[in-house]
Protein backbone atom coordinates (compact mmCIF):
# COMPACT_ATOMS: atom_id res chain seq x y z
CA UNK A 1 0.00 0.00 0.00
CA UNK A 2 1.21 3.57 -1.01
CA UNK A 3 0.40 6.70 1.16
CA UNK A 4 0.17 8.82 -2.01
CA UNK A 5 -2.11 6.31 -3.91
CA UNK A 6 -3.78 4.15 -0.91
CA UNK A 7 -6.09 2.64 -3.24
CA UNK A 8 -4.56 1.86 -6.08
CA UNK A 9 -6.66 4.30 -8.11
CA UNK A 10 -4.29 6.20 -9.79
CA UNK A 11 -2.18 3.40 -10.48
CA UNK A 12 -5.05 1.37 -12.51
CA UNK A 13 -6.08 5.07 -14.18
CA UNK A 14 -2.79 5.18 -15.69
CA UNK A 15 -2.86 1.51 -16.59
CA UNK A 16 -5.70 2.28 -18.23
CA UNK A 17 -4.27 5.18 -20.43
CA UNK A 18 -1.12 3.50 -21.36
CA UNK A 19 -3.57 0.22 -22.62
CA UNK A 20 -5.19 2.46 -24.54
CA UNK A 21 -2.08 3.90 -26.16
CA UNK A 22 -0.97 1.04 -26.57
CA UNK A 23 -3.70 -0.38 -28.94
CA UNK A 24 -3.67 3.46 -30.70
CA UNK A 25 -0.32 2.72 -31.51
CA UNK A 26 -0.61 -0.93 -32.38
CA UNK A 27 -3.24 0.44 -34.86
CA UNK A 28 -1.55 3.24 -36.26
CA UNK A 29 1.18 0.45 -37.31
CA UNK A 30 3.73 2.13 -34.78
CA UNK A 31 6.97 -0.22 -35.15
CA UNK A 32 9.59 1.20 -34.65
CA UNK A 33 11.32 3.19 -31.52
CA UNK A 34 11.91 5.97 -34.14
CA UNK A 35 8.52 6.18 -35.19
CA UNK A 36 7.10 5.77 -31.49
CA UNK A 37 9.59 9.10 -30.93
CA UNK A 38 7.51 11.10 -34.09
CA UNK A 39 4.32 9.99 -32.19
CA UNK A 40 5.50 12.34 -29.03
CA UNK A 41 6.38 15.16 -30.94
CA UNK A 42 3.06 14.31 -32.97
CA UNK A 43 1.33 14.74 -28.89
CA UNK A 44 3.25 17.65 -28.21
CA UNK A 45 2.38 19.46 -31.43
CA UNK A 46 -1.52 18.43 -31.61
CA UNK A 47 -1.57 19.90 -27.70
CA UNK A 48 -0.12 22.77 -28.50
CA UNK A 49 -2.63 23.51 -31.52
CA UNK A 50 -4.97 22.42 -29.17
CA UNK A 51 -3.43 25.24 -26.48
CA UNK A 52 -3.49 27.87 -29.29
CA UNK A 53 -7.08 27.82 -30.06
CA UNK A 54 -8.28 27.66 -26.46
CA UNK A 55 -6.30 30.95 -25.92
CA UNK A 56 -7.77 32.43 -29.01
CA UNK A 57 -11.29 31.34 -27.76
CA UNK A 58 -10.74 33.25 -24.37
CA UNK A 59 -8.57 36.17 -26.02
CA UNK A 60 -12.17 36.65 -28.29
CA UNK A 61 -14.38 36.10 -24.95
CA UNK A 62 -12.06 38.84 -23.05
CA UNK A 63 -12.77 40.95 -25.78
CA UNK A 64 -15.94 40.84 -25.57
CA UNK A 65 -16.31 40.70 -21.81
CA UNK A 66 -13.58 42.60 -20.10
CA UNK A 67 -14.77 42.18 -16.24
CA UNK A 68 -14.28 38.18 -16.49
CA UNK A 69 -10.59 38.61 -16.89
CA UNK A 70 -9.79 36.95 -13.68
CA UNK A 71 -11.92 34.09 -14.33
CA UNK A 72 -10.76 33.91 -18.10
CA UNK A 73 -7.17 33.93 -16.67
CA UNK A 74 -8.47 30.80 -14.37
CA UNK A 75 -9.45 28.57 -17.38
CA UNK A 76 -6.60 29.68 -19.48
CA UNK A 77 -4.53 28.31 -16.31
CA UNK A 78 -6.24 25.38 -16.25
CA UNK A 79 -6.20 24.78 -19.62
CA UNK A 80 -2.71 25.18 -19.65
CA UNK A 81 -2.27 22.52 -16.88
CA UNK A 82 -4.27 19.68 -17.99
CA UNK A 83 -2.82 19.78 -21.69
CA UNK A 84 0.76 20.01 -20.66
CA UNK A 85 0.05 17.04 -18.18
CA UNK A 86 -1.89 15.02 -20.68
CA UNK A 87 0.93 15.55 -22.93
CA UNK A 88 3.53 14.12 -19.97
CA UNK A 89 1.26 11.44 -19.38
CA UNK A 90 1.16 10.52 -23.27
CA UNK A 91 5.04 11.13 -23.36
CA UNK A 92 5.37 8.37 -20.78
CA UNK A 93 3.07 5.84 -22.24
CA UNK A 94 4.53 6.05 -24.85
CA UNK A 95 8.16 5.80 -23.71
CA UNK A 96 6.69 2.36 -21.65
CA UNK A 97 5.94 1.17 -25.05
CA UNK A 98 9.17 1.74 -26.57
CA UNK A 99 10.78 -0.24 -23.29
CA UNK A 100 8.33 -2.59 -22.84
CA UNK A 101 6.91 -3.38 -25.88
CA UNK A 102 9.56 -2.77 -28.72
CA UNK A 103 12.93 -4.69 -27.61
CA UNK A 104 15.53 -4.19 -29.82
């Protein structure tokens, strides 16, 4: 038993995730380590896009609304946070699959 995860939850969540990268990849006919390593920069670029039209959402919104400026700077925070760790999380599945998966 861990005191950070007593339950085990977050340990089966991520289990989960990398499972389903795993078959994403196996589909996509990902073979090879070098082609695993394009699929993270693929991640990092699609969640930046991703990053760029949220903040042009809420840069249009602000426009329009100037008094929810703190609460637009909230989401854009948040935003900001759960793309960046989705793209960690996506980094490391798919590192596990080059290491686990893909022995030379």
């Amino acid at each position: 038993m861990k005191l950070t995860d007593p339950f085990g939850r977050m340990e089966r969540r991520h289990q989960l995730g990398y499972e389903m990268m795993r078959n994403a990849l196996r589909e996509a006919g990902v073979e090879t380590p070098d082609e695993a390593r394009d699929a993270i920069s693929q991640v990092w670029k699609r969640g930046f896009k991703i990053m760029g039209v949220g903040m042009l959402l809420l840069l249009g919104v602000l426009a329009i609304i100037p008094n929810a400026a703190p609460l637009i700077l909230v989401l854009a925070i948040i935003m900001v946070a759960w793309v960046v760790s989705s793209n960690i999380n996506g980094q490391k599945y798919i590192n596990r699959y080059i290491k686990e998966e893909m022995k030379p």
